[in-house]
C-alpha atoms as a PDB file:
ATOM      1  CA  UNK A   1     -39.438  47.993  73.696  1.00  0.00           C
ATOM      2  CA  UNK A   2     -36.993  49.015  70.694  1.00  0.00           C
ATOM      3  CA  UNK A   3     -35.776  46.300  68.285  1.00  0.00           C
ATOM      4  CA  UNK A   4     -32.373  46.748  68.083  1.00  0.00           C
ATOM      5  CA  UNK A   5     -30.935  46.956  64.791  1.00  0.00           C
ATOM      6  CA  UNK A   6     -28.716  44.476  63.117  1.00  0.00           C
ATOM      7  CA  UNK A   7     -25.403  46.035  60.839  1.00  0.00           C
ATOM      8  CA  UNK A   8     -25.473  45.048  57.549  1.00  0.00           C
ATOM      9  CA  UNK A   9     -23.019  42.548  56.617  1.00  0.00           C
ATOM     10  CA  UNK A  10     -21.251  42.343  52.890  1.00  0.00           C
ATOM     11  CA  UNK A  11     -21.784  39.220  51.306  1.00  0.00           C
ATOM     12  CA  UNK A  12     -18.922  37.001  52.295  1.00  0.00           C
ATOM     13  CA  UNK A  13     -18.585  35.701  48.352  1.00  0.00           C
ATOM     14  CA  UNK A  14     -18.440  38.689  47.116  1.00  0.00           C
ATOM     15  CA  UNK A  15     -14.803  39.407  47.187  1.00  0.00           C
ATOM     16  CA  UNK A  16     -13.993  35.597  46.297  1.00  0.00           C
ATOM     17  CA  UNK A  17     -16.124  36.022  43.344  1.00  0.00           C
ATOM     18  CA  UNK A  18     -14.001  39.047  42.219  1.00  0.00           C
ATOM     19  CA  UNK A  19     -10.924  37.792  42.969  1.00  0.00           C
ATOM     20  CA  UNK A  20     -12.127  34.620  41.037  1.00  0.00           C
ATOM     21  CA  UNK A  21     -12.851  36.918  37.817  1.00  0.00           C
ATOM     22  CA  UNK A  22      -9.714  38.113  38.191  1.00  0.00           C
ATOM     23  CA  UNK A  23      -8.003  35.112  38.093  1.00  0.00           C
ATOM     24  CA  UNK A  24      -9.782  34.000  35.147  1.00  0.00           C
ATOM     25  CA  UNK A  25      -9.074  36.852  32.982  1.00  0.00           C
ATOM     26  CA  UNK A  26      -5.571  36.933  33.759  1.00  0.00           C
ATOM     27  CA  UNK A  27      -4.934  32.823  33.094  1.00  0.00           C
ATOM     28  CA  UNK A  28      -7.504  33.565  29.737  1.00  0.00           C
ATOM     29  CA  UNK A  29      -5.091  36.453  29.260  1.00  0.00           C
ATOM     30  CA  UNK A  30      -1.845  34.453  29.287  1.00  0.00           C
ATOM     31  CA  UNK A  31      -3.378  31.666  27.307  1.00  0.00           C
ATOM     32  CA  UNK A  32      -4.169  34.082  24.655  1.00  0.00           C
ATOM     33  CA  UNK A  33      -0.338  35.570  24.895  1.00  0.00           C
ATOM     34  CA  UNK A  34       0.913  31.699  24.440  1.00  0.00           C
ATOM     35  CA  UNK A  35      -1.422  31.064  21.505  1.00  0.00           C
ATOM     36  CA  UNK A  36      -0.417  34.198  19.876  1.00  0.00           C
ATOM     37  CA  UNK A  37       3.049  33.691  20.334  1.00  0.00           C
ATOM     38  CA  UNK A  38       2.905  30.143  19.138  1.00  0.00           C
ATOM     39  CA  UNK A  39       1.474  30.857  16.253  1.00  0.00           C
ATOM     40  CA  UNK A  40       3.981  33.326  15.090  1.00  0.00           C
ATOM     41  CA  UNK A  41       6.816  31.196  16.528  1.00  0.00           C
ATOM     42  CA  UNK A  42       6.044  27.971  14.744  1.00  0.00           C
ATOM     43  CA  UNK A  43       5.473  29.721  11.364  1.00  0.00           C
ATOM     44  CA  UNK A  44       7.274  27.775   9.022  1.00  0.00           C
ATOM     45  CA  UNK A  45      10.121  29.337   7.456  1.00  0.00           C
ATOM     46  CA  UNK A  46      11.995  26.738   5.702  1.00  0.00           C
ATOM     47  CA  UNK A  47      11.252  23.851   3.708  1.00  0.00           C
ATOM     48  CA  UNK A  48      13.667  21.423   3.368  1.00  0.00           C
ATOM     49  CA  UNK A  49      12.762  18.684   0.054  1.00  0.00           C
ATOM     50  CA  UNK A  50      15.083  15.701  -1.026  1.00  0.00           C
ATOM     51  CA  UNK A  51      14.684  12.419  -2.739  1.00  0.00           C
ATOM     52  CA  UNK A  52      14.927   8.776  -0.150  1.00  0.00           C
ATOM     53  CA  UNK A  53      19.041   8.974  -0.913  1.00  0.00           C
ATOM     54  CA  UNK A  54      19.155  12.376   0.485  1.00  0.00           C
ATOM     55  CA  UNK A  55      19.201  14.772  -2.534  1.00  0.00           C
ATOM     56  CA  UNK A  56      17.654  17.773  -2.461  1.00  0.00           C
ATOM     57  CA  UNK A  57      14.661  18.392  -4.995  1.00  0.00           C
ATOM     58  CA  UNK A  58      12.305  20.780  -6.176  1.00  0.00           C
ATOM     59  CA  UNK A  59       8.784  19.933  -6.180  1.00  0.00           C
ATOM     60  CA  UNK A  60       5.594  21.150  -7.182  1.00  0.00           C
ATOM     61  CA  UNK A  61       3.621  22.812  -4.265  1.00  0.00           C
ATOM     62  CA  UNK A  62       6.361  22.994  -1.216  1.00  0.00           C
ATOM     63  CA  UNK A  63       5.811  26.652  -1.270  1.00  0.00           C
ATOM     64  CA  UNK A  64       1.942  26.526  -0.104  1.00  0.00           C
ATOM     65  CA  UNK A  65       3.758  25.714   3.348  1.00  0.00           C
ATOM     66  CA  UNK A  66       5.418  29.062   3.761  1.00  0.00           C
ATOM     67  CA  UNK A  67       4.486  30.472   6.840  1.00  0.00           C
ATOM     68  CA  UNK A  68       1.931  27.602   7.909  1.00  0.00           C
ATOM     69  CA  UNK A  69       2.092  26.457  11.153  1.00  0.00           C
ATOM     70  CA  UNK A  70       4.275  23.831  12.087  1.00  0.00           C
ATOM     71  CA  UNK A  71       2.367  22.395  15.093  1.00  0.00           C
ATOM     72  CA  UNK A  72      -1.103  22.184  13.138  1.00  0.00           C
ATOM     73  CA  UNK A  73       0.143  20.529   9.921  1.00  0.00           C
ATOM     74  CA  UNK A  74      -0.762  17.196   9.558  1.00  0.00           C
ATOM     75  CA  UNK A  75       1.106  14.421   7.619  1.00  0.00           C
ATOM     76  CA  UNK A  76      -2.296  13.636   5.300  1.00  0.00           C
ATOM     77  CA  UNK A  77      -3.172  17.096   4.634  1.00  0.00           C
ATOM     78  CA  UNK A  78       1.112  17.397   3.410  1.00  0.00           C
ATOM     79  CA  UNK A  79       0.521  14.302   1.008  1.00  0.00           C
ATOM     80  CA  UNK A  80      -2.486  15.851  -0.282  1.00  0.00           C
ATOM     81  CA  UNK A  81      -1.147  18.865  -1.357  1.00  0.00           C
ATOM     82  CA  UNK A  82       1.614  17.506  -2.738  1.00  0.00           C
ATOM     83  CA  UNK A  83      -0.286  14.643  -4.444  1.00  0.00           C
ATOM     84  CA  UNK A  84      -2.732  16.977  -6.229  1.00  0.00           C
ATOM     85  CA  UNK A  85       0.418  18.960  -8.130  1.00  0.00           C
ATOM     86  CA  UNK A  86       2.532  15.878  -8.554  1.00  0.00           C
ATOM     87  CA  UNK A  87       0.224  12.859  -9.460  1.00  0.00           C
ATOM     88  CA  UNK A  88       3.508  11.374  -9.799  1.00  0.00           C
ATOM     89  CA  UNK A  89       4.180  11.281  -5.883  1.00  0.00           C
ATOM     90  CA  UNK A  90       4.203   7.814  -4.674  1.00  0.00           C
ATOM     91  CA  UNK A  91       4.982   8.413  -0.834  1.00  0.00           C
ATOM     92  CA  UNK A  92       6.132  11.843   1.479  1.00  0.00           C
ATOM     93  CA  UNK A  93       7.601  11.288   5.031  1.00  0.00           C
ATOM     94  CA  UNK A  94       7.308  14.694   7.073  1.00  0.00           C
ATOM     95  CA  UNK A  95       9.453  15.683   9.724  1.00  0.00           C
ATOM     96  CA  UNK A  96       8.671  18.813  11.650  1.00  0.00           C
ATOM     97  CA  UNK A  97      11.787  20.339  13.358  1.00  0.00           C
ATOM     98  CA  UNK A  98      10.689  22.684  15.707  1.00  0.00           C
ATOM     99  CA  UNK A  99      10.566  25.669  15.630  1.00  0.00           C
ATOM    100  CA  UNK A 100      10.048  26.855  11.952  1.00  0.00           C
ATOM    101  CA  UNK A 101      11.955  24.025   9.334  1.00  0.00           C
ATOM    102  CA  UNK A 102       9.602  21.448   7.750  1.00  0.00           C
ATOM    103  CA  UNK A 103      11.472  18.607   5.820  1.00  0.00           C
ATOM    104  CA  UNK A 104       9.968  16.402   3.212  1.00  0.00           C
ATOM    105  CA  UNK A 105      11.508  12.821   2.353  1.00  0.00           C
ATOM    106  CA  UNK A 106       9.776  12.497  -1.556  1.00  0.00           C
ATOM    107  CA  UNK A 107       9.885   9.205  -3.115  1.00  0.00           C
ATOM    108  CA  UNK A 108       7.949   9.152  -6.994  1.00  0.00           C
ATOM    109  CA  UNK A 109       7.148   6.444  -9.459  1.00  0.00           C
ATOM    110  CA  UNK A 110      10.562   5.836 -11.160  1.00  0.00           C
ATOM    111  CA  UNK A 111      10.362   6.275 -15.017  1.00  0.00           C
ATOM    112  CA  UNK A 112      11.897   3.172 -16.264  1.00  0.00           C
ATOM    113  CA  UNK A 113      11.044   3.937 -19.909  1.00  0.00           C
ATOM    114  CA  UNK A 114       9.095   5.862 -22.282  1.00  0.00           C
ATOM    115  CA  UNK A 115       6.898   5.738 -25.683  1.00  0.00           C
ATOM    116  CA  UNK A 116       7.009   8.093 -28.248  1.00  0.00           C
ATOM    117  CA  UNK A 117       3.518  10.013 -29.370  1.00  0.00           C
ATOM    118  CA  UNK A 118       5.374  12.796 -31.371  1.00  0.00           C
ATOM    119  CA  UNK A 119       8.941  13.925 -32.191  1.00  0.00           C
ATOM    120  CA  UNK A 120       8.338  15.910 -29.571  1.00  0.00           C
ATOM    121  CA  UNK A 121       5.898  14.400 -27.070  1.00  0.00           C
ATOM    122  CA  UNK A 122       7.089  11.065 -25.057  1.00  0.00           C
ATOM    123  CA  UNK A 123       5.227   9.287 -22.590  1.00  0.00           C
ATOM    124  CA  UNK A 124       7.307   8.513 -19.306  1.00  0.00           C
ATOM    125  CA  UNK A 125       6.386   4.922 -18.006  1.00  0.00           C
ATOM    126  CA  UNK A 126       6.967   3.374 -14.218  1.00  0.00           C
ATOM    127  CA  UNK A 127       7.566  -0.559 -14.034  1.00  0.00           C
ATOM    128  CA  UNK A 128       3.776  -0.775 -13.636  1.00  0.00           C
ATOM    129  CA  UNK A 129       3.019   0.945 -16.428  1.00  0.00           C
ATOM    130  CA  UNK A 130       2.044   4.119 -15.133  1.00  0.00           C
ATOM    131  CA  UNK A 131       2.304   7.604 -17.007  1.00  0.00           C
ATOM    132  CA  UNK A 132       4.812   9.505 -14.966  1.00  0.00           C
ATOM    133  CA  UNK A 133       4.600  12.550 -17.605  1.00  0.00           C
ATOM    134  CA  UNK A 134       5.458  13.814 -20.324  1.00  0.00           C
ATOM    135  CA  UNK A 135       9.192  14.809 -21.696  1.00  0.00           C
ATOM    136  CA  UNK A 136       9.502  17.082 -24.943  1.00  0.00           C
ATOM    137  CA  UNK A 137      13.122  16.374 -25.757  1.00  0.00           C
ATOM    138  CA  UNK A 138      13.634  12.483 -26.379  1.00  0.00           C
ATOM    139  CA  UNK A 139      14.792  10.754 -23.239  1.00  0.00           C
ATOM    140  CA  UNK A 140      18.196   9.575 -23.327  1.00  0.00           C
ATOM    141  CA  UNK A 141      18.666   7.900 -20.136  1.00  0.00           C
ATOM    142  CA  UNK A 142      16.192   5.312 -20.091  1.00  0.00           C
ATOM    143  CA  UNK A 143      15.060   2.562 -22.480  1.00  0.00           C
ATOM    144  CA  UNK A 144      12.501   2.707 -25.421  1.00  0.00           C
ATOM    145  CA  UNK A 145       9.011   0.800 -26.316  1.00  0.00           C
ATOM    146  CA  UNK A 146       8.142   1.138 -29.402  1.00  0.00           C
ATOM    147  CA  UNK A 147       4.318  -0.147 -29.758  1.00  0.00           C
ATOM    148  CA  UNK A 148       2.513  -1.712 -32.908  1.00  0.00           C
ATOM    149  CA  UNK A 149      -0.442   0.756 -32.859  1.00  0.00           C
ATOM    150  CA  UNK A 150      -1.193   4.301 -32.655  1.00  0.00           C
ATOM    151  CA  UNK A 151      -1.226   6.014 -29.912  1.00  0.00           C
ATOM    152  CA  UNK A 152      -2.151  10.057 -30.310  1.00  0.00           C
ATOM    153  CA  UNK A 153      -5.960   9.090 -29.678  1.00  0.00           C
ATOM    154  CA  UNK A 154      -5.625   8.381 -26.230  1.00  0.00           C
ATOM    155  CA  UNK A 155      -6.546  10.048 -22.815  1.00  0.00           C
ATOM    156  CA  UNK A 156      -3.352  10.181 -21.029  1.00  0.00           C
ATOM    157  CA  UNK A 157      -3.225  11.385 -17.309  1.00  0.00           C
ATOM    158  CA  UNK A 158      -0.502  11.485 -15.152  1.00  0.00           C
ATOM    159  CA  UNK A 159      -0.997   8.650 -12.635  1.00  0.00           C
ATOM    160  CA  UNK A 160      -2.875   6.599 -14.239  1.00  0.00           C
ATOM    161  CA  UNK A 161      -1.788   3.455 -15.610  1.00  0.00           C
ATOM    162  CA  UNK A 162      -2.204   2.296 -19.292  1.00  0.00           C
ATOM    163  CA  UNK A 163      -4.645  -0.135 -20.345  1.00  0.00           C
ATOM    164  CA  UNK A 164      -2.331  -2.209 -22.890  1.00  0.00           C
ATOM    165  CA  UNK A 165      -1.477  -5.486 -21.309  1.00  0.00           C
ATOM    166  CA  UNK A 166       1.554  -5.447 -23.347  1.00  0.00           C
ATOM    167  CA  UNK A 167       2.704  -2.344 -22.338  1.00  0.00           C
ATOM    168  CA  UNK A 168       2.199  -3.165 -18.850  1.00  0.00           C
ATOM    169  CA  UNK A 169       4.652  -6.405 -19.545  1.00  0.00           C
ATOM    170  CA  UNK A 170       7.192  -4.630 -21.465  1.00  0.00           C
ATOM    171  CA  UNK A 171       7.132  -2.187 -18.700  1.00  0.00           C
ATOM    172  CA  UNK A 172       8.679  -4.313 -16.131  1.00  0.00           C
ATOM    173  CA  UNK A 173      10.591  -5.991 -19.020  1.00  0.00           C
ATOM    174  CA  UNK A 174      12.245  -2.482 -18.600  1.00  0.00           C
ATOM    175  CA  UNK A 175      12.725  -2.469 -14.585  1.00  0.00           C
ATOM    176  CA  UNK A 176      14.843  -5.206 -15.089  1.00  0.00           C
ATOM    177  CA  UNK A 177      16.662  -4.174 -18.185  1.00  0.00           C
ATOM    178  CA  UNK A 178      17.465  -0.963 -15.370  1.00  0.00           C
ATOM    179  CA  UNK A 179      17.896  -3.348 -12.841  1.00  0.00           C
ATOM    180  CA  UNK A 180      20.457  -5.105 -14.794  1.00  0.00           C
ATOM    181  CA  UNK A 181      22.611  -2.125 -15.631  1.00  0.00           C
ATOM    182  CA  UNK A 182      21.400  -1.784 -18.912  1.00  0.00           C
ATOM    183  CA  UNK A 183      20.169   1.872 -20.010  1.00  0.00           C
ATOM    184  CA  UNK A 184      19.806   1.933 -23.699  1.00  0.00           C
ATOM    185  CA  UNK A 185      17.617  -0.745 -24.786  1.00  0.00           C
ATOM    186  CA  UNK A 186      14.465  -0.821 -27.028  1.00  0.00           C
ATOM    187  CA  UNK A 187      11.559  -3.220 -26.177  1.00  0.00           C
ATOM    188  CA  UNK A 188       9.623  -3.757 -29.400  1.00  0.00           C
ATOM    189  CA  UNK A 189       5.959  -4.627 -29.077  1.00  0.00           C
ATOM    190  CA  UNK A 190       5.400  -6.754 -32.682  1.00  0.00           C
ATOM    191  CA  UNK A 191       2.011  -7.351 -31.615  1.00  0.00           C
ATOM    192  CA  UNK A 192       0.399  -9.171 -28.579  1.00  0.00           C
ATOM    193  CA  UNK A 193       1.768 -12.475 -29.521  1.00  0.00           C
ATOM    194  CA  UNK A 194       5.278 -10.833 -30.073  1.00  0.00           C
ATOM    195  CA  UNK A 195       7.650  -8.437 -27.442  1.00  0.00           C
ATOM    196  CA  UNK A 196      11.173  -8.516 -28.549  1.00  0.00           C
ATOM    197  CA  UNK A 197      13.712  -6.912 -26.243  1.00  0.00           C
ATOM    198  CA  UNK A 198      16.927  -5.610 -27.741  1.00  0.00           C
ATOM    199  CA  UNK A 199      19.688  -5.310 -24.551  1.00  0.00           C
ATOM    200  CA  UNK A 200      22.864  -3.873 -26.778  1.00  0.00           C
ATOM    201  CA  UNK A 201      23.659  -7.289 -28.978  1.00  0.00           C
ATOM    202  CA  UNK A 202      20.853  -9.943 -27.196  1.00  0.00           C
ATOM    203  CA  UNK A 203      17.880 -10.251 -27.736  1.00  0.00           C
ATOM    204  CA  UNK A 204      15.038 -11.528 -25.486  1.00  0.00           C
ATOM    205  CA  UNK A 205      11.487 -12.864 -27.237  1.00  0.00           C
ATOM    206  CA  UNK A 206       8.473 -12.642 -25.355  1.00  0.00           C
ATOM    207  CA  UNK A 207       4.781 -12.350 -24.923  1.00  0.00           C
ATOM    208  CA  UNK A 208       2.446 -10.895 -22.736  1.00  0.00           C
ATOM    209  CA  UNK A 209      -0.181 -13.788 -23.163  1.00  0.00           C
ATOM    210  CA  UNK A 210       1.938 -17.211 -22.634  1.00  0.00           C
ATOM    211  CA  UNK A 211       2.285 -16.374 -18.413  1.00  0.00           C
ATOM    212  CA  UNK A 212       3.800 -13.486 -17.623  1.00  0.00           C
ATOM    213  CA  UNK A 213       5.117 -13.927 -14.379  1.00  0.00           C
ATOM    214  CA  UNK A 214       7.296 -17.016 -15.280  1.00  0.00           C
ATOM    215  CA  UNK A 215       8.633 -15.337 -18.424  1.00  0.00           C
ATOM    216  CA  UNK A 216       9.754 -12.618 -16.601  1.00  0.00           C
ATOM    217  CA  UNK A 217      11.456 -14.984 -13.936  1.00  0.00           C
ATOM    218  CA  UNK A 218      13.625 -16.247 -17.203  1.00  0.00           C
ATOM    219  CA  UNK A 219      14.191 -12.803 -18.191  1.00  0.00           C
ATOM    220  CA  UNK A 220      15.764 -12.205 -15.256  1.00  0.00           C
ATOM    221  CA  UNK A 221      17.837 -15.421 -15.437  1.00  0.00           C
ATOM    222  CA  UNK A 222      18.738 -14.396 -18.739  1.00  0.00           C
ATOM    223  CA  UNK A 223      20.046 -11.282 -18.028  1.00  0.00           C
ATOM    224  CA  UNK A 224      22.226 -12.634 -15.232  1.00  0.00           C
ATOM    225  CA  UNK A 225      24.003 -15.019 -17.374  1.00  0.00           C
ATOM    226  CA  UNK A 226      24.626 -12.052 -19.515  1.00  0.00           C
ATOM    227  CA  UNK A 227      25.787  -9.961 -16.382  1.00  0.00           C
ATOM    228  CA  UNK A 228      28.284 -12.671 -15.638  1.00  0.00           C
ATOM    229  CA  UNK A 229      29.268 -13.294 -19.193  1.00  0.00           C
ATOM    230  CA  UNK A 230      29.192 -16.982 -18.508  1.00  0.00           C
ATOM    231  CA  UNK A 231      27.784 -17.515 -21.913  1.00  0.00           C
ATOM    232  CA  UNK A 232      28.219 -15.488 -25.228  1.00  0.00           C
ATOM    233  CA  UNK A 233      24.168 -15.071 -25.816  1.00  0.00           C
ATOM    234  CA  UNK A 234      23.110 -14.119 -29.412  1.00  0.00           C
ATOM    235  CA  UNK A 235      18.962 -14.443 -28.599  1.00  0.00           C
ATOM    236  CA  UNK A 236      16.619 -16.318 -25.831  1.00  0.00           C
ATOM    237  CA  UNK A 237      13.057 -16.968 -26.483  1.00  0.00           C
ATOM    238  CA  UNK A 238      11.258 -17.416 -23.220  1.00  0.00           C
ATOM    239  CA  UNK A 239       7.593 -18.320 -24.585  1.00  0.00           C
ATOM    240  CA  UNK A 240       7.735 -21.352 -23.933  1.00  0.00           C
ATOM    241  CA  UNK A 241       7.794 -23.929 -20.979  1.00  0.00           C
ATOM    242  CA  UNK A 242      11.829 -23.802 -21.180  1.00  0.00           C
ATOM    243  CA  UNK A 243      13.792 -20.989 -22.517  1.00  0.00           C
ATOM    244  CA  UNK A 244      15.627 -21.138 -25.888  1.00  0.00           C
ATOM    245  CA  UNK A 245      19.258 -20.185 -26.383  1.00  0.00           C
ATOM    246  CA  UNK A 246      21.204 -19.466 -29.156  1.00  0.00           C
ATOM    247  CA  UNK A 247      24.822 -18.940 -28.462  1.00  0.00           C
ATOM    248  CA  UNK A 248      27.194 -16.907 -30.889  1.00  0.00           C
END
């Protein structure tokens, strides 16, 4: 008796298992061709810088995203950038407008007045009393401190605040004297016990150590009645629990 002999039969998955490879390679393939062509599409080309009123600016350290990628740049990694050349920064709003334009909204600490180290060295102050930077040429759009002390001994870094209390106070003494319309001013710090604010022909006595925050609240009082011109003010001492006048 003979055994009769079978026919080999192919492996049924063997084909599917090809074509499956196939498959695979060619969606790996085209995944590959999108990446690539992503990445090259979405290189930045243009960035676009201005100030929160819409004017354009220059600023330290827009160039480093030149040909980045548009899709994988991420809002912090922006600020931080930006932050480490311009200690300065205060906020950055980034809009990404596909396919290759970056834009940059920059708002910085505002100088609102600065003190003099040198003839040729001032310190630029915000309303909180941080160093903005430096200028070399004496400012002439913003106000003046002058301080009682020395200062060329001390470790000034952009972004950092000074210690003085005083300074600090004359400071936003200063926001409001901008606030107020008033650009040449000088804000002389006597001594702790004595800030006297010279706004063109009135002047405003203070002190950092009799509460602050209600003197300033009278400062600002002051310097609407002087806006309105409802009174002809010679001086106004507000160290005390009521302001004192003194009319012309």
């Amino acid at each position: 008796m003979f055994l009769k002999r079978q026919p080999v039969l192919s492996k049924p998955y063997s084909n599917l298992n090809h074509r499956d490879f196939t498959l695979v390679f060619l969606l790996a393939f085209i995944l590959f061709l999108l990446l690539a062509c992503g990445y090259y599409l979405f290189r930045i080309q243009s960035v676009e810088v201005s100030n929160t009123q819409g004017q354009q600016l220059d600023i330290r350290g827009s160039e480093y995203f030149q040909k980045k990628n548009l899709i994988l740049l991420n809002s912090q990694t922006i600020y931080s950038v930006l932050k480490a050349q311009n200690p300065d920064l205060l906020s950055v709003v980034s809009i990404k407008q596909y396919p290759q334009t970056l834009r940059l909204i920059i708002e910085k600490y505002q100088s609102v007045a600065y003190l003099t180290l040198s003839p040729t060295r001032y310190l630029l102050l915000a309303s909180d009393g941080t160093l903005n930077g430096f200028a070399y040429d004496r400012p002439t759009n913003i106000g003046e401190i002058i301080y009682y002390q020395s200062l060329t001994t001390g470790d000034y870094t952009i972004g950092n605040k000074l210690g003085q209390i005083d300074i600090q106070f004359a400071t936003k003494i200063a926001e409001l004297a901008q606030l107020y319309g008033h650009s040449k001013f000088i804000i002389n710090i006597m001594d702790a016990h004595l800030i006297l604010c010279n706004l063109e022909d009135v002047s405003i006595i203070s002190s950092s150590e009799a509460n602050p925050e209600k003197q300033l609240i009278m400062i600002k009082q002051v310097m609407e009645l002087i806006r309105n011109g409802s009174q002809k003010i010679k001086s106004v001492d507000v160290r005390f629990e009521k302001m004192i006048i003194e009319n012309r």
